[in-house]
Protein backbone atom coordinates (compact mmCIF):
# COMPACT_ATOMS: atom_id res chain seq x y z
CA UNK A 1 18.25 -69.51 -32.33
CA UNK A 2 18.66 -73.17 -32.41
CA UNK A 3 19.08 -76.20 -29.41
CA UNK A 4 22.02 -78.46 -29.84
CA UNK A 5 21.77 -81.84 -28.50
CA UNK A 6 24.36 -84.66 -28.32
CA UNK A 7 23.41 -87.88 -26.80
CA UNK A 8 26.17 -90.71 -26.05
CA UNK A 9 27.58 -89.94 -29.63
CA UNK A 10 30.65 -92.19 -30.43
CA UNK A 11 33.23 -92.05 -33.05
CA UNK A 12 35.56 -94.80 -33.83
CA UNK A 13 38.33 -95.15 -36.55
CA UNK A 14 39.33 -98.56 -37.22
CA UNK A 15 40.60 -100.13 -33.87
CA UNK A 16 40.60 -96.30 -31.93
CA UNK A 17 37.82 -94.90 -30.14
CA UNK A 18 38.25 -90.96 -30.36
CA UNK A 19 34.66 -89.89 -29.03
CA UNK A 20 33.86 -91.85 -25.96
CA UNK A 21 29.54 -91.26 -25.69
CA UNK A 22 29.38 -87.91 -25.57
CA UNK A 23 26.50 -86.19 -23.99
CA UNK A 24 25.62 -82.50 -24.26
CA UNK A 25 22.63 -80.29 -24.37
CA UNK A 26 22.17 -76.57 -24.81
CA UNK A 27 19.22 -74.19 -25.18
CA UNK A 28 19.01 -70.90 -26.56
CA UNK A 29 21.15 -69.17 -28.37
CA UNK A 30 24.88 -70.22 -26.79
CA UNK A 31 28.03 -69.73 -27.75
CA UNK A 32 29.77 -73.04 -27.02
CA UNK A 33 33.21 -73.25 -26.83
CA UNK A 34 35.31 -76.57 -27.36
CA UNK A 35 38.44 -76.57 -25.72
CA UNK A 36 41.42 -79.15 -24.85
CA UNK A 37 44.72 -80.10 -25.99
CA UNK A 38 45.35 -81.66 -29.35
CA UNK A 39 43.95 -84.79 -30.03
CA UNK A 40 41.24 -84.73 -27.83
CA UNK A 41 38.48 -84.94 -30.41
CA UNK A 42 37.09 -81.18 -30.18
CA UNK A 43 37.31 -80.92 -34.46
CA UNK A 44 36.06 -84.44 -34.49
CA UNK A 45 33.32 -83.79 -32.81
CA UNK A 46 32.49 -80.59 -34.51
CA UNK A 47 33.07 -82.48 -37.69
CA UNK A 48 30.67 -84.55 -36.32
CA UNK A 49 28.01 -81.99 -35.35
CA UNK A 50 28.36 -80.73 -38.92
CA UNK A 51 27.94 -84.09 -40.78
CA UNK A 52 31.35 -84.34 -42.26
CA UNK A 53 32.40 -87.27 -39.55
CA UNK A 54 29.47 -90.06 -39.87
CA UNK A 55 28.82 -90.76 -35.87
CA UNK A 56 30.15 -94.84 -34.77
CA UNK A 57 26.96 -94.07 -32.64
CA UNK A 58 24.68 -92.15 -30.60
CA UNK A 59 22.24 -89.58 -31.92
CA UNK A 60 22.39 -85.34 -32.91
CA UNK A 61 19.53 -83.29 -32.59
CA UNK A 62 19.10 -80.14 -34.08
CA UNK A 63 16.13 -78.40 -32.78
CA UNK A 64 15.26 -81.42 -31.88
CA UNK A 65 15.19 -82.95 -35.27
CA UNK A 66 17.39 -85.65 -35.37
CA UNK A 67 20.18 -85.03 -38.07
CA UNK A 68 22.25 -87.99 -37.34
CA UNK A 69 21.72 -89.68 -40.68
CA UNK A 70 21.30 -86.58 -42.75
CA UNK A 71 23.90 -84.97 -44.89
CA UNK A 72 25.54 -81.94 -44.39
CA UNK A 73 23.63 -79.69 -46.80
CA UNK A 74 20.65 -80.49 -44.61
CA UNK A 75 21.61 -80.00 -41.35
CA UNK A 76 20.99 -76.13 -41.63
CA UNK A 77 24.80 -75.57 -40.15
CA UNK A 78 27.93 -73.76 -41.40
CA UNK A 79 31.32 -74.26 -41.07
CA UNK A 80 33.93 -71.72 -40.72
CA UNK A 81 37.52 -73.34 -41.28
CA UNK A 82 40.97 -72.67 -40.23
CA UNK A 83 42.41 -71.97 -43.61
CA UNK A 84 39.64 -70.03 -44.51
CA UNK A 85 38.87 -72.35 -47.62
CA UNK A 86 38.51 -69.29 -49.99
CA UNK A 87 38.29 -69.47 -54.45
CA UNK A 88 41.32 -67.53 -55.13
CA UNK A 89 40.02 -66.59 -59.08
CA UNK A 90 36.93 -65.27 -56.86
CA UNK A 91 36.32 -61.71 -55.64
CA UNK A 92 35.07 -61.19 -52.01
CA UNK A 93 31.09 -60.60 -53.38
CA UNK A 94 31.56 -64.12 -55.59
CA UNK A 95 33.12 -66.05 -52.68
CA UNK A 96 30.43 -64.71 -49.78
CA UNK A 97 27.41 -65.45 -52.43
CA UNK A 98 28.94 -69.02 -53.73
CA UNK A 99 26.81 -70.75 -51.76
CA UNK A 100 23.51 -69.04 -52.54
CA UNK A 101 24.39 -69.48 -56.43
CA UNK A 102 24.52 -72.89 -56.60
CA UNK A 103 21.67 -73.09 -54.59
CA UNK A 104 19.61 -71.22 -57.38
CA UNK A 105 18.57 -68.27 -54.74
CA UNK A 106 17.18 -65.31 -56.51
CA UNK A 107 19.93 -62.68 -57.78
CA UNK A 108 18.07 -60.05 -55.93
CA UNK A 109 18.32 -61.33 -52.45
CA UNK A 110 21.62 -62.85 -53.00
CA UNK A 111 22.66 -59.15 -53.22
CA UNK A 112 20.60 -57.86 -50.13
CA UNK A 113 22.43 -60.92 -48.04
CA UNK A 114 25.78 -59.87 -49.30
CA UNK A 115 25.34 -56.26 -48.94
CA UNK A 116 24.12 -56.47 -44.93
CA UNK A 117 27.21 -59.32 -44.20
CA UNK A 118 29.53 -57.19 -46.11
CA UNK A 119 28.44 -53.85 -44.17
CA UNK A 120 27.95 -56.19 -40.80
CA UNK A 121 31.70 -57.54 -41.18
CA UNK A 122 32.96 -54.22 -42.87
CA UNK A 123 33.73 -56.01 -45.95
CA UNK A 124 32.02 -53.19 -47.59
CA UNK A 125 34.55 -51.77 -49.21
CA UNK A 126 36.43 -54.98 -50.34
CA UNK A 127 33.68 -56.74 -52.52
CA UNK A 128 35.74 -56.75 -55.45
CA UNK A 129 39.21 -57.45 -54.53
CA UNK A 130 40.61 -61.18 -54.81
CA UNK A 131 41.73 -62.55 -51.77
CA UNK A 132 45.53 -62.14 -52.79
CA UNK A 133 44.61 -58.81 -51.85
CA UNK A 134 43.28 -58.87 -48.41
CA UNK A 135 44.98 -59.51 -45.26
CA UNK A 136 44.68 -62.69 -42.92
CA UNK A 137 41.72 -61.14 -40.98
CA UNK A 138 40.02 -59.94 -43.79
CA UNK A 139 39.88 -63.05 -45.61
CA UNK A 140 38.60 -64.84 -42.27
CA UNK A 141 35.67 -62.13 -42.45
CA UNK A 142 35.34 -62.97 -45.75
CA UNK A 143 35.34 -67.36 -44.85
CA UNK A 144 32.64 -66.26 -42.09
CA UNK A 145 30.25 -64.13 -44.30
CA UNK A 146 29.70 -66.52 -46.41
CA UNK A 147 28.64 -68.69 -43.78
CA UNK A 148 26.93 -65.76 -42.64
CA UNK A 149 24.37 -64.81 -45.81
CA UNK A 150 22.92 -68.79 -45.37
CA UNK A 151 21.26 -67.78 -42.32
CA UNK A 152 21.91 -71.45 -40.81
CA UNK A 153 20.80 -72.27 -37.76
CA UNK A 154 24.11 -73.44 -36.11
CA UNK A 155 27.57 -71.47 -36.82
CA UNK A 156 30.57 -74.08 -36.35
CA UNK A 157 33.95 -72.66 -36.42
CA UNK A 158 36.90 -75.01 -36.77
CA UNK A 159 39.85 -73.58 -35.10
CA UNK A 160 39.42 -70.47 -37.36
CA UNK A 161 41.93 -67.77 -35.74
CA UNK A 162 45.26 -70.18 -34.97
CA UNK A 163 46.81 -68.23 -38.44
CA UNK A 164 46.46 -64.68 -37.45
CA UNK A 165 48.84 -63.21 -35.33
CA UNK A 166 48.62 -61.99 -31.90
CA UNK A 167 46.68 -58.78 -32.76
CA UNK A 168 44.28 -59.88 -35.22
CA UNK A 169 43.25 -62.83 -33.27
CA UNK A 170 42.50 -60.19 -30.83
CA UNK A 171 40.62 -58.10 -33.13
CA UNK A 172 38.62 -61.42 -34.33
CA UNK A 173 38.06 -62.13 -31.39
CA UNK A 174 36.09 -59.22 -30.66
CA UNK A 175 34.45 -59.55 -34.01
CA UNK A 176 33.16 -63.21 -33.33
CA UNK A 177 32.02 -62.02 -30.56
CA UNK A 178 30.13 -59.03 -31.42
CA UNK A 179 28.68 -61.08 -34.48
CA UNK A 180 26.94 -63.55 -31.93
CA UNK A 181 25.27 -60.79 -30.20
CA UNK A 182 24.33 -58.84 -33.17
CA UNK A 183 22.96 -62.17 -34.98
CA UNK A 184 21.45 -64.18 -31.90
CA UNK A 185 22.29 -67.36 -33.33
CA UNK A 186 23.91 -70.49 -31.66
CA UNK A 187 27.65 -70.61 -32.39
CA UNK A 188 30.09 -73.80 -31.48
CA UNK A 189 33.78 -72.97 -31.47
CA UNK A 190 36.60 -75.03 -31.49
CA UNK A 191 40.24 -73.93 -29.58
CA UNK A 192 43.16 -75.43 -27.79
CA UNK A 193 43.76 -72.07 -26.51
CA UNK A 194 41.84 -71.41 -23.42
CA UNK A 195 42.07 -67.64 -23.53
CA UNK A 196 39.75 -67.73 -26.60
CA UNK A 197 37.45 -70.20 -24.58
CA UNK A 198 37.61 -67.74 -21.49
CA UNK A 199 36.77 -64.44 -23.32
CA UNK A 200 34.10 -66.11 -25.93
CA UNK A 201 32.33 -68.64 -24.40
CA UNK A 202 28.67 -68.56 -22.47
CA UNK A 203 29.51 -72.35 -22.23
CA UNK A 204 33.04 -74.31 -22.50
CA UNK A 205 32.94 -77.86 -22.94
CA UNK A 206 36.78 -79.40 -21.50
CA UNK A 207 37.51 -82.63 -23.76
CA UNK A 208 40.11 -84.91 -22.75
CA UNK A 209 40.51 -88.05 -24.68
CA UNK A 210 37.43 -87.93 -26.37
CA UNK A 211 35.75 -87.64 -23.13
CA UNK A 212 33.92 -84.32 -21.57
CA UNK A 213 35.67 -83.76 -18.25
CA UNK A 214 33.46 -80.37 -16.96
CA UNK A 215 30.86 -78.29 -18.73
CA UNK A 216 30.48 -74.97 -17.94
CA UNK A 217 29.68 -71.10 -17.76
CA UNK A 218 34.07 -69.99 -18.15
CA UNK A 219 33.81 -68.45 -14.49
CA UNK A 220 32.63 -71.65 -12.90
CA UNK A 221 35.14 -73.81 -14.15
CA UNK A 222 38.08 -71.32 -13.47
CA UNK A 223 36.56 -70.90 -9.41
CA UNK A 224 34.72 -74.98 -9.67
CA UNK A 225 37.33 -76.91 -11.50
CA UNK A 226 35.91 -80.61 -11.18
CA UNK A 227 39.10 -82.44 -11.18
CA UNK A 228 42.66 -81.22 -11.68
CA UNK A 229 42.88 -81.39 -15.34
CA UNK A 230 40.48 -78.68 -15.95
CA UNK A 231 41.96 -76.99 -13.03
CA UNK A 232 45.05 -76.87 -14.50
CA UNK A 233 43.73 -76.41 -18.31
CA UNK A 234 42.03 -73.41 -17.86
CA UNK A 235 43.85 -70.53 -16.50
CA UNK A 236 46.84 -68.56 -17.76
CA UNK A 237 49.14 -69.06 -15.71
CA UNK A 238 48.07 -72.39 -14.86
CA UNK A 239 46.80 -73.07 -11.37
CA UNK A 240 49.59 -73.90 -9.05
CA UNK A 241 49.65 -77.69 -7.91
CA UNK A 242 51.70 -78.48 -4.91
CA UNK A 243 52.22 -82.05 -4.09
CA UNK A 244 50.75 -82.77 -0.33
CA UNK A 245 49.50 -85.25 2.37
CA UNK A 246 46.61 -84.90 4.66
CA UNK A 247 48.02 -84.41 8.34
CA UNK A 248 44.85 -84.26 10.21
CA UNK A 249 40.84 -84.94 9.95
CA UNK A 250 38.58 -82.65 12.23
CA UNK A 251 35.26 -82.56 11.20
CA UNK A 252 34.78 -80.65 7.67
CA UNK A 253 38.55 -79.39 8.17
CA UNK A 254 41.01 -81.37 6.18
CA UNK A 255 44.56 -80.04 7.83
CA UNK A 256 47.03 -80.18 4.53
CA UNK A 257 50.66 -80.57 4.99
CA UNK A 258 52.77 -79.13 2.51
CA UNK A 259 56.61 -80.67 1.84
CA UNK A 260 58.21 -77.78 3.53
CA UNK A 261 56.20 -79.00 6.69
CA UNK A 262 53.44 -76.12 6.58
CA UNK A 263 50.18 -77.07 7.40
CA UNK A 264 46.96 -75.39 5.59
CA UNK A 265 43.36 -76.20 7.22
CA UNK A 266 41.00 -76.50 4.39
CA UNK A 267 37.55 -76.21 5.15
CA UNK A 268 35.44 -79.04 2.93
CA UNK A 269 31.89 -80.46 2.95
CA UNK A 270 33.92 -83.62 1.85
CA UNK A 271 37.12 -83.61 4.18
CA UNK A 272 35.62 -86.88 5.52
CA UNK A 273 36.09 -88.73 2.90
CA UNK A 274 39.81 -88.07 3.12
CA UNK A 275 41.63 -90.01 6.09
CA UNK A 276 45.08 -88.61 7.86
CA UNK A 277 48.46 -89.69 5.66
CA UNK A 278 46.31 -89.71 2.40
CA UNK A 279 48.46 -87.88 -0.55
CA UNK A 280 46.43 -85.27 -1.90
CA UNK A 281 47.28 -82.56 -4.46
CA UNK A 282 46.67 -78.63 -2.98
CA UNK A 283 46.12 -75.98 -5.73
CA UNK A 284 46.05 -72.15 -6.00
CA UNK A 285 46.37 -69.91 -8.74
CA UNK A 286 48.88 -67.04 -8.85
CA UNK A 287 46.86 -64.38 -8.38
CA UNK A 288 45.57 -65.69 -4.90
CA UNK A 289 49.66 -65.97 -3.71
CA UNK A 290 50.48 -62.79 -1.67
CA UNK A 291 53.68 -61.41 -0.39
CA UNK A 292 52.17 -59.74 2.53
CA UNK A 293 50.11 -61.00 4.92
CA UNK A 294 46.37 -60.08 4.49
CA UNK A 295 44.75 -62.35 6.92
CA UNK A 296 45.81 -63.94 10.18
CA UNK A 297 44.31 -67.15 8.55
CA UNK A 298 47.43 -66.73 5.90
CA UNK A 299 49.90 -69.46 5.69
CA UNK A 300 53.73 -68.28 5.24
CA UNK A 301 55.77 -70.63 2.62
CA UNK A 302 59.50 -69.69 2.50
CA UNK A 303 60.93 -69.37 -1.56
CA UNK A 304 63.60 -67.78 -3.86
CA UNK A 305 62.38 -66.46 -7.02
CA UNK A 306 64.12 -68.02 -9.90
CA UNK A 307 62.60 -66.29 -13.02
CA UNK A 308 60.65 -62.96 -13.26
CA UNK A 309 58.46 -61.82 -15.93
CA UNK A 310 56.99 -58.31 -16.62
CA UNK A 311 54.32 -57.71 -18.64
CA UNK A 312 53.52 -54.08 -17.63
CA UNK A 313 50.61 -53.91 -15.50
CA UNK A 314 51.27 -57.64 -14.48
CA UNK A 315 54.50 -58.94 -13.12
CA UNK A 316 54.88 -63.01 -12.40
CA UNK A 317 57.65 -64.69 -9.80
CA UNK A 318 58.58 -68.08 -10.55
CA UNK A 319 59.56 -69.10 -7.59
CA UNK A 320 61.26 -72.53 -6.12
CA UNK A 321 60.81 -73.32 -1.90
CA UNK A 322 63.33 -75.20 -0.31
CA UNK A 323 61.57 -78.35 -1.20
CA UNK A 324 61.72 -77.63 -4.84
CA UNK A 325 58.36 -77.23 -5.94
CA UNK A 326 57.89 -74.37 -8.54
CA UNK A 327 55.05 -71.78 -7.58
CA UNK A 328 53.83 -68.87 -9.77
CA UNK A 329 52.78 -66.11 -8.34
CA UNK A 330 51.17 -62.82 -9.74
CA UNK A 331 51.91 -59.48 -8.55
CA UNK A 332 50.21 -56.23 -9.67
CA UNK A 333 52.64 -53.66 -11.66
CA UNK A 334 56.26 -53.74 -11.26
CA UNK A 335 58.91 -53.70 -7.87
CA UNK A 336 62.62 -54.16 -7.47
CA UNK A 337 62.53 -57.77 -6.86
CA UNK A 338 65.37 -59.79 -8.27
CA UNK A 339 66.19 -63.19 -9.47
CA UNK A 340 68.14 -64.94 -6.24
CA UNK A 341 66.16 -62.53 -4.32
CA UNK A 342 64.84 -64.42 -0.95
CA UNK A 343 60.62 -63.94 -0.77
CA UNK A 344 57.88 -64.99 1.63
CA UNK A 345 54.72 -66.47 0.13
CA UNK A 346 51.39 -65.92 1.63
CA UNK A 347 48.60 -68.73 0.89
CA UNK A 348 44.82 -67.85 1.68
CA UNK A 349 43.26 -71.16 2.49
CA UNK A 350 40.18 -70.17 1.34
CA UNK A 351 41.40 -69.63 -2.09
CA UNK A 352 42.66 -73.61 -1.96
CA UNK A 353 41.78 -76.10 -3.89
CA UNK A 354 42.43 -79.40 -3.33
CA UNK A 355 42.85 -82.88 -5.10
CA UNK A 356 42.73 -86.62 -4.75
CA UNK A 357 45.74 -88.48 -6.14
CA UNK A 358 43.09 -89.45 -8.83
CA UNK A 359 42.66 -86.07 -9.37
CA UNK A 360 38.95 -85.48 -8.11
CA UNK A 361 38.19 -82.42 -6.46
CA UNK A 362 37.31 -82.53 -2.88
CA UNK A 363 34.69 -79.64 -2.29
């Protein structure tokens, strides 16, 4: 169990600024998950947390012990990379123990930490094969056992399942995340895929241009997005965004006209910061589109689907309305809708969202 704190940590390369004072702080034992599109300084700053960046400024603590200065063979932190970073002449036993050699541990515990990764990661069996020999997900099991028999006090993971395919990164998955629970240690993960930052996370961070836009149990920021980037970031498929203006003030009710001329009353501690004729941007995700009517406080949009696709138990309609705009929407199972086929969209205004043109979140 370790804390992690960051505290208005900067990095800049020559004449760029990547990190822009970053400021974070976590207790426990968290899994933290880094997420955002390339180049928004997630590996940089988990480079950073690690000691292989040098910080432009601010300050890392480690249990609060500032490390900021320190190498990263004192930072008590391991790094699991993408490419898995394995000595091919190696067996599995030589490359998981590596570490503890050249650190002169005793031969007798370096073979109690191996055995109880090994058995822990099921690696049991493979201690003397070369990597050549193991699959993708094996030798990622392998990359994070030897992190794992240093006992550090911080697990950093770079990115490390964008190799596997579709089923092992699965199957990793659910080993990463088993392996936190089992060793109650603080882990900070790096993705661009949100998926892996919905089902791993306690806590995601959002970076945007080296810049944290919403921190977060995964849950909060898929029901509280702060602004529309992280609204539309995290989610799969993305939270609809129709383009809107406000046609009416009353109170806390913000009336929202949409460009087929529909008008959706949006109930918001915040509507009076919002005046009539100001462009906003409305959002919903798929899953809160109907095409039945559930409440009377529904709003009907007319649409023609344009592209269908089934996944088995989930079916989504890409669908256009008359003014263009493209909505998703998510149906349960499988029906006899077509392509062409004329539908009627049903939008729960209490499943709304809704944006200023800057794209701030009016709650």
């Amino acid at each position: 169990m370790a804390t992690l704190k960051l505290d208005k940590v900067d990095k800049i390369y020559g004449d760029v600024q990547v990190l822009h004072g970053i400021d974070l702080d976590f207790e426990g034992n968290p899994f933290i998950v880094f997420v955002g599109p390339s180049g928004c300084g997630k590996s940089t700053l988990l480079r950073s947390i690690a000691g292989l960046e040098e910080a432009s400024g601010g300050k890392i603590f480690i249990d609060g012990k500032d490390v900021t200065d320190m190498p990263p063979v004192d930072r008590d932190v391991s790094m699991v990379f993408q490419s898995y970073a394995l000595y091919p002449q190696m067996s599995v036993e030589e490359n998981m123990s590596f570490g503890l050699r050249m650190a002169k541990v005793e031969k007798d515990v370096i073979e109690k930490k191996v055995s109880a990764a090994a058995k822990l990661l099921k690696l049991d069996h493979l201690l003397h094969r070369k990597p050549k020999d193991l699959s993708g997900g094996q030798r990622q099991r392998v990359a994070i056992g030897r992190s794992i028999v240093r006992n550090p006090k911080i697990f950093l993971f770079d990115e490390p399942l964008s190799n596997l395919d579709a089923e092992l990164r699965v199957e990793m998955r659910i080993q990463i995340a088993k392996l936190h629970s089992e060793l109650e240690s603080t882990m900070v993960y790096v993705t661009h895929d949100q998926v892996e930052a919905m089902t791993l996370a306690d806590q995601i961070v959002v970076l945007r241009d080296g810049r944290v836009e919403q921190v977060g149990p995964p849950m909060e920021l898929y029901e509280n997005p702060d602004n529309q980037f992280v609204a539309g970031f995290i989610g799969s498929p993305k939270m609809n965004f129709i383009d809107a203006s406000i046609a009416e003030v009353n109170g806390n009710v913000a009336s929202v006209r949409l460009p087929g001329g529909e008008i959706v009353p949006l109930t918001r501690n915040d509507a009076a910061q919002l005046s009539a004729g100001d462009e906003v941007v409305m959002g919903i995700r798929p899953e809160h589109i109907s095409q039945t009517q559930v409440t009377d406080a529904d709003v009907k949009v007319a649409s023609k689907v344009d592209v269908i696709e089934v996944l088995g138990a989930l079916s989504f309609l890409y669908c256009k309305t008359a003014e263009l705009e493209r909505i998703v929407v998510q149906k349960v199972g499988y029906d006899n809708t077509k392509a062409g086929d004329d539908v009627a969209m049903y939008i729960d205004p209490a499943k709304c969202h809704l944006f200023k043109k800057d794209g701030k979140v009016v709650r």
